[in-house]
Protein backbone atom coordinates (compact mmCIF):
# COMPACT_ATOMS: atom_id res chain seq x y z
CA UNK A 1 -155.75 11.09 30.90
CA UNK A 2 -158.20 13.82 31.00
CA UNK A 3 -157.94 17.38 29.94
CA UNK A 4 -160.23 20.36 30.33
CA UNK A 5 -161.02 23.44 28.38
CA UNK A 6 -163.00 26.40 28.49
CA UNK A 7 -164.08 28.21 25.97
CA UNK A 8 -163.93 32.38 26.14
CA UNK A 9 -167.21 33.15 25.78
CA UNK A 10 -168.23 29.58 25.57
CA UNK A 11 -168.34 25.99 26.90
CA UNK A 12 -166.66 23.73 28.79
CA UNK A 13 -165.14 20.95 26.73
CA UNK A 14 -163.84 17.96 28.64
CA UNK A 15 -161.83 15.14 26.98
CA UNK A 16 -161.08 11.72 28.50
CA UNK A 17 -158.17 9.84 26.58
CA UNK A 18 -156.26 6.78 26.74
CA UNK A 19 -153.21 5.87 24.71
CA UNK A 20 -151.50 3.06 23.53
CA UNK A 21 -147.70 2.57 21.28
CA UNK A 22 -147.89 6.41 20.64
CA UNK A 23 -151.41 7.20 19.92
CA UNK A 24 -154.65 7.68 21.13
CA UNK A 25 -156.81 4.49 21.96
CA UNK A 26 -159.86 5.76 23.18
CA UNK A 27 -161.36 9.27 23.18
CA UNK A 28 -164.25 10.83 25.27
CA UNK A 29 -165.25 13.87 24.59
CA UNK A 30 -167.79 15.61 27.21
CA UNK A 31 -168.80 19.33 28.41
CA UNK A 32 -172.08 21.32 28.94
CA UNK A 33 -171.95 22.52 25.16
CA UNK A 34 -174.51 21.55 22.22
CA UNK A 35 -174.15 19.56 19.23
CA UNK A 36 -176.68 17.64 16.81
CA UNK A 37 -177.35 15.28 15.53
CA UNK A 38 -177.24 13.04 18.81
CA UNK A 39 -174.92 10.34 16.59
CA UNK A 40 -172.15 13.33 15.87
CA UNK A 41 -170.91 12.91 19.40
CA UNK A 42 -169.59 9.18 18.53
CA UNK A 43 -168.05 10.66 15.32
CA UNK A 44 -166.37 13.24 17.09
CA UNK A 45 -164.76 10.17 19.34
CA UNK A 46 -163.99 8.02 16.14
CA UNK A 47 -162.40 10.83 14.51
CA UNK A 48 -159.56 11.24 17.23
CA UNK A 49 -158.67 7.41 17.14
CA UNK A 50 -155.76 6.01 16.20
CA UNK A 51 -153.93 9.89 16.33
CA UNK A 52 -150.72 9.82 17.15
CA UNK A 53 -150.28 11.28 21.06
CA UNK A 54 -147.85 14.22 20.25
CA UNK A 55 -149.90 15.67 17.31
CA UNK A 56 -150.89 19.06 17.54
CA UNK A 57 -154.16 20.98 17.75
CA UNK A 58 -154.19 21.77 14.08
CA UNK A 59 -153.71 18.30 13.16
CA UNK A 60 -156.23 16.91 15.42
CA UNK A 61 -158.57 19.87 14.06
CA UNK A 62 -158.28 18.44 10.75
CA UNK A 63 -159.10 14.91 12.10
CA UNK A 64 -162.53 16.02 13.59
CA UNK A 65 -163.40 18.44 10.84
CA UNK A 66 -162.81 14.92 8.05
CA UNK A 67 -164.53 12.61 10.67
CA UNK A 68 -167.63 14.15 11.41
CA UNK A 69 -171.02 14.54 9.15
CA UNK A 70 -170.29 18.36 7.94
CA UNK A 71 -174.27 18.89 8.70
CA UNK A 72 -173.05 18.62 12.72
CA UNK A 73 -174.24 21.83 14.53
CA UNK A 74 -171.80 22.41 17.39
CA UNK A 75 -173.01 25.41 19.85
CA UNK A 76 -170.88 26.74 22.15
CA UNK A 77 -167.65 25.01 21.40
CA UNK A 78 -165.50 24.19 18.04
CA UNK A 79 -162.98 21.39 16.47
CA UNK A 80 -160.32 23.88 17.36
CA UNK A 81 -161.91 24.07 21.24
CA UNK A 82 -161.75 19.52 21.23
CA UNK A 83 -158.49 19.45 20.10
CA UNK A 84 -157.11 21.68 22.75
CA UNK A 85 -158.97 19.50 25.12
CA UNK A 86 -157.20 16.89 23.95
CA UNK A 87 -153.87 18.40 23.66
CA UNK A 88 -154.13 19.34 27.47
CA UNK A 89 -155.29 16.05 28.24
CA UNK A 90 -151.87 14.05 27.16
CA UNK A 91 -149.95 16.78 27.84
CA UNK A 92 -151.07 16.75 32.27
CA UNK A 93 -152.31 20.11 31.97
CA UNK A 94 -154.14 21.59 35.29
CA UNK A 95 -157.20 23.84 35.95
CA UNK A 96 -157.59 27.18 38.29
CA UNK A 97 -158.48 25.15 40.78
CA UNK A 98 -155.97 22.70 41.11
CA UNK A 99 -153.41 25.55 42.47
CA UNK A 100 -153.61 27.30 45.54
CA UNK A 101 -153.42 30.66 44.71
CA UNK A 102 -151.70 33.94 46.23
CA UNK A 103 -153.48 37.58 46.51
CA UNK A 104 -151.04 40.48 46.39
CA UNK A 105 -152.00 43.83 46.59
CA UNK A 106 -148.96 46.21 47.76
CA UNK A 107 -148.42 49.70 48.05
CA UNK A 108 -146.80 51.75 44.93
CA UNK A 109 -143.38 51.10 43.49
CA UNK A 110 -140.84 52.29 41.33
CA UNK A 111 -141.60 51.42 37.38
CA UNK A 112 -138.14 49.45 37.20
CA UNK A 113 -138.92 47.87 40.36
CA UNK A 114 -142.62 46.31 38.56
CA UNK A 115 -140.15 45.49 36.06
CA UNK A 116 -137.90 43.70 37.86
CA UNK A 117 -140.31 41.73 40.01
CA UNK A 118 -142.37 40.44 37.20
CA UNK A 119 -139.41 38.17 36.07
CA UNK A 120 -138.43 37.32 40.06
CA UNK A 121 -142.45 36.42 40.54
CA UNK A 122 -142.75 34.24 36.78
CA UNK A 123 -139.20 32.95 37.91
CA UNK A 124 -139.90 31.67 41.67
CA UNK A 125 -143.24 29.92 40.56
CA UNK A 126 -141.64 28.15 37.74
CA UNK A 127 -138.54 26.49 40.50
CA UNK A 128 -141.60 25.79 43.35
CA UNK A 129 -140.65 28.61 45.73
CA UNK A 130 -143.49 30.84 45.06
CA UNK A 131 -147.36 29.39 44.84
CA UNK A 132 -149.34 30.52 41.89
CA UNK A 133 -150.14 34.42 41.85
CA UNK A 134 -152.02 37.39 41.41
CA UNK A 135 -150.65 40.51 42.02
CA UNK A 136 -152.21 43.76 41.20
CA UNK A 137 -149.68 46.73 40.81
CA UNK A 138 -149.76 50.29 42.32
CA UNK A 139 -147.57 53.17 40.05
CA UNK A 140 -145.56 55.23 42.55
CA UNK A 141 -144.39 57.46 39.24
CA UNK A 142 -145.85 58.24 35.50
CA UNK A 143 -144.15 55.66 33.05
CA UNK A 144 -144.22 54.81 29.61
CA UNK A 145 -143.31 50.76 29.25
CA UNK A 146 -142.61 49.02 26.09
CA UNK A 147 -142.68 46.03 24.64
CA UNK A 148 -139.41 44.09 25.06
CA UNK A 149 -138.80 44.11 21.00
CA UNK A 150 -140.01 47.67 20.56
CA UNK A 151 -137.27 50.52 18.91
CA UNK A 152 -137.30 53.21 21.73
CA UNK A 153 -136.84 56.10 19.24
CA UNK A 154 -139.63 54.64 17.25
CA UNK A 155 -142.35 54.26 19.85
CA UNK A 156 -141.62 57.19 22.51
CA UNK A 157 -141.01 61.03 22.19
CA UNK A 158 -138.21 61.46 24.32
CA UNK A 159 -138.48 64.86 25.32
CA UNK A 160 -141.84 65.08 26.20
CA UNK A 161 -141.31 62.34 28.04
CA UNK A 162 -138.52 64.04 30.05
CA UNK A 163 -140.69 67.62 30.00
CA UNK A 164 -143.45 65.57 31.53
CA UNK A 165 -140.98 63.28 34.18
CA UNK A 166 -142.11 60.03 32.81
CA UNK A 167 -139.83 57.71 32.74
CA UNK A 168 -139.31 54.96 29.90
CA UNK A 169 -138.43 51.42 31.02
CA UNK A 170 -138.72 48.35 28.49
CA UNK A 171 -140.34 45.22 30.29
CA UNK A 172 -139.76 41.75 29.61
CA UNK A 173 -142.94 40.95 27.32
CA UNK A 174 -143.27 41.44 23.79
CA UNK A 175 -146.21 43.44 22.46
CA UNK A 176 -147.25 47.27 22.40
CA UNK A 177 -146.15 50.80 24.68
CA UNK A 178 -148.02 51.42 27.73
CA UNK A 179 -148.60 55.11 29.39
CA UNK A 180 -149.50 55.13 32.57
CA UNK A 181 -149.70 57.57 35.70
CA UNK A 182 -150.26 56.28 39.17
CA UNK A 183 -154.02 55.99 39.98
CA UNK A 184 -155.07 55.96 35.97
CA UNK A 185 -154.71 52.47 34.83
CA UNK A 186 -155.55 49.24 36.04
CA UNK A 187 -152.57 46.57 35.88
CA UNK A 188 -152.34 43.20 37.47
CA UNK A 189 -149.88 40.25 36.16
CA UNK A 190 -150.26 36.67 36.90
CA UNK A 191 -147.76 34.11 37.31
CA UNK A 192 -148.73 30.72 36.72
CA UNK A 193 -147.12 27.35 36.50
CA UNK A 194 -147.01 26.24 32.41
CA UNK A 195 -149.46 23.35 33.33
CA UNK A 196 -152.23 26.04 33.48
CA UNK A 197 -152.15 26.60 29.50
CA UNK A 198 -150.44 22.92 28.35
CA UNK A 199 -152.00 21.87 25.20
CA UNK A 200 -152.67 26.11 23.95
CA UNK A 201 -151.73 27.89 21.47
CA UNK A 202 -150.01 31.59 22.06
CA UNK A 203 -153.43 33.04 20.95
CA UNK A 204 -155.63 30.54 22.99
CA UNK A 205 -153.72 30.75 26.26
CA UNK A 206 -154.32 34.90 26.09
CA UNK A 207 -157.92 34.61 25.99
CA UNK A 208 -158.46 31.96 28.69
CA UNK A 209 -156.56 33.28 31.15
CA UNK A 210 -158.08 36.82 30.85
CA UNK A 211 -161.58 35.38 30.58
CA UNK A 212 -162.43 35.74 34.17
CA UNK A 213 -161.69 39.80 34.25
CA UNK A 214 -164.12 39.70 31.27
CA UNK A 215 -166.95 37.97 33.40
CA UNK A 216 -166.35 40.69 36.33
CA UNK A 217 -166.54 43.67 34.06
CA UNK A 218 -169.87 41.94 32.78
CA UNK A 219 -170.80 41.78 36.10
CA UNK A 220 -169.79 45.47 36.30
CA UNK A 221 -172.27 46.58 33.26
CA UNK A 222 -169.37 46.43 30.77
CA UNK A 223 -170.39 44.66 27.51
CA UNK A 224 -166.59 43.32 26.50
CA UNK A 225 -164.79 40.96 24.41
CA UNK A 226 -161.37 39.62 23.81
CA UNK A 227 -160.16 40.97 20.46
CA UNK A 228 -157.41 38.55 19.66
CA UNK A 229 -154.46 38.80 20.06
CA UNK A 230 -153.80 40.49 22.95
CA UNK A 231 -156.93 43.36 23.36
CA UNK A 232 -159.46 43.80 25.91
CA UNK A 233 -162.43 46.03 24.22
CA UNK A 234 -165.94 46.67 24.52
CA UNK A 235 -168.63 48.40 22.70
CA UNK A 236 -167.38 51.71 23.49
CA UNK A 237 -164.07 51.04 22.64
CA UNK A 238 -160.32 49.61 23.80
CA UNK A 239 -159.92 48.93 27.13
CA UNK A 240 -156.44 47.59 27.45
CA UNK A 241 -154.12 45.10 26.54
CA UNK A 242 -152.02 42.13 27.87
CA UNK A 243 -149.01 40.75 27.36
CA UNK A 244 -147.14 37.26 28.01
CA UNK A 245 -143.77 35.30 28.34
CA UNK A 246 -143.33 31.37 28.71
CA UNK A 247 -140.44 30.81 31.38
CA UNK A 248 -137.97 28.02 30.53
CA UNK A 249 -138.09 26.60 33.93
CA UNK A 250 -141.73 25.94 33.93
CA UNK A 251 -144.17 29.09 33.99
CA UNK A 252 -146.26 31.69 32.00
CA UNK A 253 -146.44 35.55 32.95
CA UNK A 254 -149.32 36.89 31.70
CA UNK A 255 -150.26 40.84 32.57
CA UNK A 256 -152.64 43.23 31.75
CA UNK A 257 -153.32 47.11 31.73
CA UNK A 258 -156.21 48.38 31.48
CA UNK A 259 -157.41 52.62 31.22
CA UNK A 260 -159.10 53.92 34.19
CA UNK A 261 -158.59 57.91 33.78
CA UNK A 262 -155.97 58.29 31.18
CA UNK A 263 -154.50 61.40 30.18
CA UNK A 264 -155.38 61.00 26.58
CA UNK A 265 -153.65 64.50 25.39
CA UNK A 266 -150.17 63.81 27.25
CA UNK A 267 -150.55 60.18 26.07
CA UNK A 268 -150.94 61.41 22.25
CA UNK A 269 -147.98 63.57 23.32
CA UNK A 270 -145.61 61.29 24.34
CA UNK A 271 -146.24 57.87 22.00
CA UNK A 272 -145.42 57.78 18.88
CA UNK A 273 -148.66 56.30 17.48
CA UNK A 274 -148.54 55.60 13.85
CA UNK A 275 -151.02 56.00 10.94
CA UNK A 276 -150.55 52.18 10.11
CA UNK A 277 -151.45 51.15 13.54
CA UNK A 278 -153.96 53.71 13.76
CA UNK A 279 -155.63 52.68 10.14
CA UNK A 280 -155.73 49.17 11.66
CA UNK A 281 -157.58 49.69 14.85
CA UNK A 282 -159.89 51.51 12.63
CA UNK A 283 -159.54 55.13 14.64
CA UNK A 284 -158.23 58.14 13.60
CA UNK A 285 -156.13 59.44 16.73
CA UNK A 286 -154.38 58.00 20.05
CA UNK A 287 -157.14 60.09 21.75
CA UNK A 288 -159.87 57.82 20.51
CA UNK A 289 -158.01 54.45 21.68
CA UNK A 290 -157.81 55.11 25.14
CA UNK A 291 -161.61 54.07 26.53
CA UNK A 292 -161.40 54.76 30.34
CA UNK A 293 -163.05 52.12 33.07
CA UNK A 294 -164.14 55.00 35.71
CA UNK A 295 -166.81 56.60 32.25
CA UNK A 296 -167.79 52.64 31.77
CA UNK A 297 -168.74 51.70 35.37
CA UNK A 298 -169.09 54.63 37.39
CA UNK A 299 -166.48 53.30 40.06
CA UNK A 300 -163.42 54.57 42.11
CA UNK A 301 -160.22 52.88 40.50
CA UNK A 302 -160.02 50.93 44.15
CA UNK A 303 -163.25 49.74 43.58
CA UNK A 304 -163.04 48.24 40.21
CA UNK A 305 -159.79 46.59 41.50
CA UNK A 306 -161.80 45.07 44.92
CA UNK A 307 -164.32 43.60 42.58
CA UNK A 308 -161.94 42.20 40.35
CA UNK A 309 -159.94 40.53 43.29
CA UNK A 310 -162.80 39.60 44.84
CA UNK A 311 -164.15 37.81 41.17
CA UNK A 312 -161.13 35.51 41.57
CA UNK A 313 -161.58 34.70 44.68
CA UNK A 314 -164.50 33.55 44.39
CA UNK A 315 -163.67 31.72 41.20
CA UNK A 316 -160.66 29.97 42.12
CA UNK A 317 -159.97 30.65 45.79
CA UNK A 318 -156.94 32.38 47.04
CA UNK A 319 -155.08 33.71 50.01
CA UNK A 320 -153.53 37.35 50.78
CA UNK A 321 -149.96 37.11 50.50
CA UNK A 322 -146.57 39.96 50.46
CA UNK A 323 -143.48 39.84 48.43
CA UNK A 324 -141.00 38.39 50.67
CA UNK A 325 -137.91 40.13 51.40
CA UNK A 326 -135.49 38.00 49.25
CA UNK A 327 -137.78 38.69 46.36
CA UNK A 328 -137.96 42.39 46.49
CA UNK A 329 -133.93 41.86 47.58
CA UNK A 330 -133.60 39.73 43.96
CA UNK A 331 -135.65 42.55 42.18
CA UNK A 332 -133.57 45.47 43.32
CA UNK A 333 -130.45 43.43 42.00
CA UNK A 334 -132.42 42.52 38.74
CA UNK A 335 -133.10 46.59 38.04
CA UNK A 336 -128.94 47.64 38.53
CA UNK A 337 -128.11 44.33 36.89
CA UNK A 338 -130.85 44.53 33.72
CA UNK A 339 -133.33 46.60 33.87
CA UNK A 340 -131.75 50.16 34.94
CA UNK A 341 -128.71 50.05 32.31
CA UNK A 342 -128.57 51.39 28.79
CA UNK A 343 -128.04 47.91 27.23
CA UNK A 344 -131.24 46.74 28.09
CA UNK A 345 -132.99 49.73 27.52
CA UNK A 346 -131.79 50.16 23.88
CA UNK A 347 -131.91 46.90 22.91
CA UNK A 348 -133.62 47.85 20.17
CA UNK A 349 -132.42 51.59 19.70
């Protein structure tokens, strides 16, 4: 079995297993990373031996980490980085480019309707009617989303929300509010079969599948990182965040916003932003944790959003694609059947 990872910001690590009664025969680790003494690669391989096949990356860290001379040097890869390897290898994980990937770029809609269509999308990958996708969103209205276990009267100021017409819709993602207004933000969501991050960790997956928009905005003069969990930030500052759900039926939705041209004043306005939160990014207002792309790169918000489609493509490969009609018809029944009513908006009051 063989199992691939890439490191954010790092490596490719490569492991080549076989297994026999329950645990692991033969291991070969391989990638273009760097590690000395020559003899420490065999020790990594030894270490992994005789490991039963459904342990889990922690355990197999451990294994590497008491197996190996602690005078190793590894560069550009980790035990933690092996053991995913491994974990992906016996558990038939696939790479970006074993999928055939959609494109969709679409003219505006309704917040609920984004909503909506981000569970149809996750939901028609993970049953085989829908290829794997990328689908970059367009606001037709201002919005304030959050998280699906946020407290609506804890997070949002309701009437400045209504004195501003924003509306407030709860998606189906954990993690933190987002204020957007069409053309200021940056938001794309991918919908992947589970395959794509087999073997990772919550915190892992996040990184690696946002660690191609990191490599464009390189390419764009941006000097970013991933700040785990969920952040996208450079040296000027947050960027934007992401957020992710596992489908039962067999796929991950992962999406991300990012700040083009934000409002920062009606932003501070309308969130709630707390002192704890604040004290823990380190800033002292909302105004300071809004870091806008168009000051970064110098680029229309269309612009930033060809280069980033055009980064995947290149990358993985993929073909320009529509939501068909018995999605968006699904969607509009999701947002009068979940998304539009009060129960699911104050789920958590």
């Amino acid at each position: 079995m063989h199992g691939e990872y890439k490191v954010p910001d790092g490596k490719l690590v490569a492991a080549d297993v076989e297994v026999a009664d329950g645990r692991l025969s033969r291991v070969r680790v391989s990638g273009d990373f760097f590690l000395e003494p020559d003899e420490a690669l065999e020790e990594l391989n030894r270490s992994l031996v005789g490991a039963a096949v459904n342990a889990d990356a922690e355990t197999l860290t451990g294994l590497i980490r008491a197996g190996m001379d602690p005078r190793a040097r590894m560069v550009g890869f980790t035990p933690e980085s092996v053991a995913v390897a491994v974990r992906r290898a016996v558990t038939g994980s696939t790479g970006w480019l074993d999928h055939e990937w959609r494109l969709v770029r679409e003219p505006a809609r309704s917040p609920l309707m984004h909503m909506a269509l981000d569970q149809v999308l996750a939901e028609e990958v993970a049953c085989g009617n829908r290829p794997p996708t990328l689908r970059f969103w367009e606001w037709a209205a201002p919005s304030v989303i959050i998280g699906s276990f946020q407290s609506v009267r804890n997070e949002v100021d309701m009437a400045a929300a209504e004195n501003y017409g924003i509306e407030v819709v709860r998606r189906i993602t954990g993690g933190g509010a987002m204020f957007v207004e069409p053309g200021n933000t940056v938001t794309y969501s991918l919908y992947a079969p589970s395959s794509l991050v087999a073997g990772m960790s919550f915190a892992d997956s996040y990184a690696f599948l946002d660690d191609w928009v990191l490599e464009v905005l390189r390419e764009l003069g941006l000097n970013v990182w991933y700040q785990p969990l969920n952040d996208i930030t450079s040296d000027g500052g947050k960027i934007g965040g992401a957020a992710q759900k596992r489908v039962s039926a067999g796929a991950v939705l992962h999406h991300v916003t990012m700040s083009y041209d934000v409002d920062a004043e009606k932003l501070g306005q309308v969130l709630r932003v707390g002192g704890v939160k604040l004290s823990d990014k380190g800033v002292g207002s909302a105004v300071k944790r809004v870091d806008p792309l168009r000051r970064q790169t110098g680029l229309e918000r269309g612009a930033v959003i060809d280069r980033l489609a055009e980064g995947f493509r290149s990358r993985y490969g993929s073909v320009d694609d529509r939501i068909t009609d018995t999605e968006q018809h699904r969607a509009a029944e999701l947002v009068a059947e979940k998304f539009a009513t009060e129960e699911w908006f104050h789920r958590v009051p």
